[in-house]
N, C-alpha and C. Protein backbone atom coordinates (compact mmCIF):
# COMPACT_ATOMS: atom_id res chain seq x y z
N UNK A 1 83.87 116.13 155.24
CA UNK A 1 84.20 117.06 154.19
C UNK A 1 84.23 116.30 152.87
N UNK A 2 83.64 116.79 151.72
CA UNK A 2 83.02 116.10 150.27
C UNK A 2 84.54 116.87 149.66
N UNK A 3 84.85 117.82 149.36
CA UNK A 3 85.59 118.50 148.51
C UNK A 3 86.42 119.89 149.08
N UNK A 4 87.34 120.13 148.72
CA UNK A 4 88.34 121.55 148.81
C UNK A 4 88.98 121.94 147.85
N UNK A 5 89.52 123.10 147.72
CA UNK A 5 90.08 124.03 146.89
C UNK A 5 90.57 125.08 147.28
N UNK A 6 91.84 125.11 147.45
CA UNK A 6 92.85 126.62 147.77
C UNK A 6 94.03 127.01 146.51
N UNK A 7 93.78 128.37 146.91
CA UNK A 7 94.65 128.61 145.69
C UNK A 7 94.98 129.73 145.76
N UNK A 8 96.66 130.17 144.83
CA UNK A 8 97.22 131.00 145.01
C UNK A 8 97.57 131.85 143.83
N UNK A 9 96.49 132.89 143.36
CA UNK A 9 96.50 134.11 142.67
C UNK A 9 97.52 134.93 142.70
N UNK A 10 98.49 135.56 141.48
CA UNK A 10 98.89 136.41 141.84
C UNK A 10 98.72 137.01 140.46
N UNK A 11 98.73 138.60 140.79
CA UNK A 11 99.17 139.63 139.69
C UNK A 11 100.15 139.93 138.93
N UNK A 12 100.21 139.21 137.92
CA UNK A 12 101.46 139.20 137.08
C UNK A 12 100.99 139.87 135.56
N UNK A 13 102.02 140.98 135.41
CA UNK A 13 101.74 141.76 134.16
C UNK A 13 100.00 141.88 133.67
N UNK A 14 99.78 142.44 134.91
CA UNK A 14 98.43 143.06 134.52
C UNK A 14 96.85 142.12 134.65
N UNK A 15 97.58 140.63 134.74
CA UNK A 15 96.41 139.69 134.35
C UNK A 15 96.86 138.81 135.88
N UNK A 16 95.74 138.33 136.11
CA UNK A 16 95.45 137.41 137.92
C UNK A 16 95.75 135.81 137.02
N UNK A 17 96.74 135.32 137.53
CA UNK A 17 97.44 134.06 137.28
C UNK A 17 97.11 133.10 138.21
N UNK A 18 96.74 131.59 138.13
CA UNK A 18 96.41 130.74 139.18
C UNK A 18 98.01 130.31 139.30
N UNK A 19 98.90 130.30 140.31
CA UNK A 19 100.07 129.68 140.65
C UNK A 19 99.92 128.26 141.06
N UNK A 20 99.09 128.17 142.58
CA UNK A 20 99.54 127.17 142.95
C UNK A 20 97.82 126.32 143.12
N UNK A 21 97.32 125.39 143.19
CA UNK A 21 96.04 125.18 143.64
C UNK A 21 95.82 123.45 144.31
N UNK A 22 95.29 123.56 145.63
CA UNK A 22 95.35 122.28 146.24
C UNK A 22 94.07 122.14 145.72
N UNK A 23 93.64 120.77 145.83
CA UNK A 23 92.36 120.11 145.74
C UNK A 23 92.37 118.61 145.98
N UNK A 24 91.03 118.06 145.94
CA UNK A 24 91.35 116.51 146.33
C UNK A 24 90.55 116.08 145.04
N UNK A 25 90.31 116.60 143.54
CA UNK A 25 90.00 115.90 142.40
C UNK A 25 90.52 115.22 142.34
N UNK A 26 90.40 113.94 141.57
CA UNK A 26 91.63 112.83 140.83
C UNK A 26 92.23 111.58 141.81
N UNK A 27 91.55 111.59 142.57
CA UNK A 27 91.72 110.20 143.42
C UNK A 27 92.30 110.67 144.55
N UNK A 28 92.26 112.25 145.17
CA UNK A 28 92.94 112.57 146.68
C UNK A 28 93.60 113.76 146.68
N UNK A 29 93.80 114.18 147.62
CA UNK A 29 94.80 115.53 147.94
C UNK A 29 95.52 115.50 147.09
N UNK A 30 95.31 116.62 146.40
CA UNK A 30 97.46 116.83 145.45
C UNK A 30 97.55 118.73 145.38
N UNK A 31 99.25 118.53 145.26
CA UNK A 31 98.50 120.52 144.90
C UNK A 31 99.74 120.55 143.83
N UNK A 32 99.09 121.00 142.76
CA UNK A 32 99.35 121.82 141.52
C UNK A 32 100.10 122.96 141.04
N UNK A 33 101.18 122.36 141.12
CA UNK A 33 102.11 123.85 140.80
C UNK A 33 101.69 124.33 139.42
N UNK A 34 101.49 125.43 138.64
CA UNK A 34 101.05 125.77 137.43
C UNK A 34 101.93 126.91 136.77
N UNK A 35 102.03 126.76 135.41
CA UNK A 35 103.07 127.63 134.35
C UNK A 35 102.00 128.82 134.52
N UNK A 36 102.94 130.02 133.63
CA UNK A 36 101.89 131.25 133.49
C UNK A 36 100.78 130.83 132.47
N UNK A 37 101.12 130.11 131.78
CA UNK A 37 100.06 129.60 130.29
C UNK A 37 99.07 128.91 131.16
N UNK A 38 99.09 128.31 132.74
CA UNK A 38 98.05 127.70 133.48
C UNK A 38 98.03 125.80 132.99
N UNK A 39 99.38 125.60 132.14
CA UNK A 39 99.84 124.23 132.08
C UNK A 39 100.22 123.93 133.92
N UNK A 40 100.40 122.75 133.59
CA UNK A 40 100.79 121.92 135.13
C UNK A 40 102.80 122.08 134.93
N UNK A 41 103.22 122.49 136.29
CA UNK A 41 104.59 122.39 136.13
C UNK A 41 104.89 121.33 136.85
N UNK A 42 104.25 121.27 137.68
CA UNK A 42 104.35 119.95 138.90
C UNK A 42 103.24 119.46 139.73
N UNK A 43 103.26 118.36 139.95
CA UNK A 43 101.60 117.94 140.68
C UNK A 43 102.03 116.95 142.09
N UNK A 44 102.37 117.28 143.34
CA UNK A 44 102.67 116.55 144.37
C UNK A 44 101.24 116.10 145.29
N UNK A 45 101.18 114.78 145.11
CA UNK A 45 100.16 113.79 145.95
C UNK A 45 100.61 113.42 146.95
N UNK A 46 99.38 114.04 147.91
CA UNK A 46 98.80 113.45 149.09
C UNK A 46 98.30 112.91 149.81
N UNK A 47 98.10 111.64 148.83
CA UNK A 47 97.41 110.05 148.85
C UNK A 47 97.02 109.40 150.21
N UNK A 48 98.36 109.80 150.98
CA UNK A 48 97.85 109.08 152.53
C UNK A 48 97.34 110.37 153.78
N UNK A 49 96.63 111.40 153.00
CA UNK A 49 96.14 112.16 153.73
C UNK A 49 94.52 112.36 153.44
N UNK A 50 93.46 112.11 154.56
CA UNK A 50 92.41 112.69 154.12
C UNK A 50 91.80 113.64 153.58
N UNK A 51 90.81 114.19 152.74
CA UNK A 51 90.58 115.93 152.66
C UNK A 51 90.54 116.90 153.77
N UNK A 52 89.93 116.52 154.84
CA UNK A 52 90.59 117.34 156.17
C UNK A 52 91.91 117.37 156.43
N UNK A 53 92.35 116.94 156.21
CA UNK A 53 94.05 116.88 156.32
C UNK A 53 94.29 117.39 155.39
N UNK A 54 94.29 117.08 154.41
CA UNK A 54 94.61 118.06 153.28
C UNK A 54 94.12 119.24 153.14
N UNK A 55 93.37 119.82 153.41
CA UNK A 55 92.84 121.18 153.45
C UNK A 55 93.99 121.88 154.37
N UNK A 56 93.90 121.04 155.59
CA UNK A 56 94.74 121.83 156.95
C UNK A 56 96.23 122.24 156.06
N UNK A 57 96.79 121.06 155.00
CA UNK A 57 97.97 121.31 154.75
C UNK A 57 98.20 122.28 153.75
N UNK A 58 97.11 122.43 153.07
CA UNK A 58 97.08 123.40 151.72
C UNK A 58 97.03 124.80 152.13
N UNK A 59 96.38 125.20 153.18
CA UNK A 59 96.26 126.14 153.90
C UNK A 59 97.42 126.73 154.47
N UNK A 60 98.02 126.00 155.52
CA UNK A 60 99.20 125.80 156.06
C UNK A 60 100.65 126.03 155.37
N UNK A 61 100.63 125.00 154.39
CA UNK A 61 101.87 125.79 153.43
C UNK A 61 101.44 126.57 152.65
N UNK A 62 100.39 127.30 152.20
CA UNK A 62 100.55 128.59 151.32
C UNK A 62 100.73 129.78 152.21
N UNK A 63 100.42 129.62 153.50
CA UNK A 63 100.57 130.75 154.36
C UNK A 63 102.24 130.94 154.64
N UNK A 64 102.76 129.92 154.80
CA UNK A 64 104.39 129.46 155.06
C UNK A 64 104.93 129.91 153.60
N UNK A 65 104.45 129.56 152.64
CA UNK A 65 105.75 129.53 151.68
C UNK A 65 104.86 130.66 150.44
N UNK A 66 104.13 131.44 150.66
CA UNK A 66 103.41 131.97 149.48
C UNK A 66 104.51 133.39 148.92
N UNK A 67 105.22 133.58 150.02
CA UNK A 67 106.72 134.37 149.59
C UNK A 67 107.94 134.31 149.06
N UNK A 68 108.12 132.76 149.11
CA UNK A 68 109.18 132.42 148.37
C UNK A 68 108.33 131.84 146.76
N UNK A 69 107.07 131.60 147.03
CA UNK A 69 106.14 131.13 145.88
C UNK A 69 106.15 131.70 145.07
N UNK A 70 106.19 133.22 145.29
CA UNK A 70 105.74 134.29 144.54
C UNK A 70 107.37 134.99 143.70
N UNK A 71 107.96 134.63 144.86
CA UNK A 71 109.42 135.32 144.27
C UNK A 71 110.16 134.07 142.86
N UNK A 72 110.02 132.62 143.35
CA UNK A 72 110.01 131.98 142.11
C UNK A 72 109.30 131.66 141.02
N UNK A 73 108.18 132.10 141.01
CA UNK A 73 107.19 132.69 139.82
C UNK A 73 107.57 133.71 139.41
N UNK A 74 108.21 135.18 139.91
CA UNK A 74 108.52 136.79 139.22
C UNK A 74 109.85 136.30 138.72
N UNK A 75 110.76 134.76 139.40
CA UNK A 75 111.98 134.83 138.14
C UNK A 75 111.94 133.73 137.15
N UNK A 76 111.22 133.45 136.83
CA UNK A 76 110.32 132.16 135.68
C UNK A 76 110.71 131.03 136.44
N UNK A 77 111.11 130.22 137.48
CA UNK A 77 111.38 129.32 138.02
C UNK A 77 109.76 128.34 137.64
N UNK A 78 108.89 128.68 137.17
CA UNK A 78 107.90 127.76 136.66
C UNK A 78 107.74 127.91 135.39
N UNK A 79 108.59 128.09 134.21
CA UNK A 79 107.87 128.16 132.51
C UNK A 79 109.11 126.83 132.06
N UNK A 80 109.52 126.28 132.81
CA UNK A 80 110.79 125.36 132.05
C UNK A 80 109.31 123.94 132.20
């Protein structure tokens, strides 16, 4: 596997927002927590994981946590 990308869209006030987005740009797995403006709020690396591994995990926790994801995005828990 050369490259991945998952990511977590949601509908907020009318306009499709990128929340969360894994990828292995930038020297390896990391996934991207993102403000509504689509600034970075947080960036956690996954350095000792391959892109197959990392895919499995990006996958994996957005399916697990894309509900509590979504509920701390609708109370600004990402614009600080």
């Amino acid at each position: 596997m050369i490259d991945f990308v998952v990511k977590l869209h949601l509908l907020f006030e009318g306009r499709s927002l990128e929340v969360i987005r894994f990828d292995c740009a930038h020297g390896g797995p990391h996934k991207d927590i993102l403000r509504p403006d689509g600034s970075k709020h947080d960036v956690k690396k996954y350095n000792y994981l391959d892109n197959r591994q990392g895919l499995k995990l990006a996958i994996q926790d957005l399916k697990e946590h894309w509900i509590v994801t979504t509920q701390l995005f609708d109370h600004g828990w990402y614009t600080d």
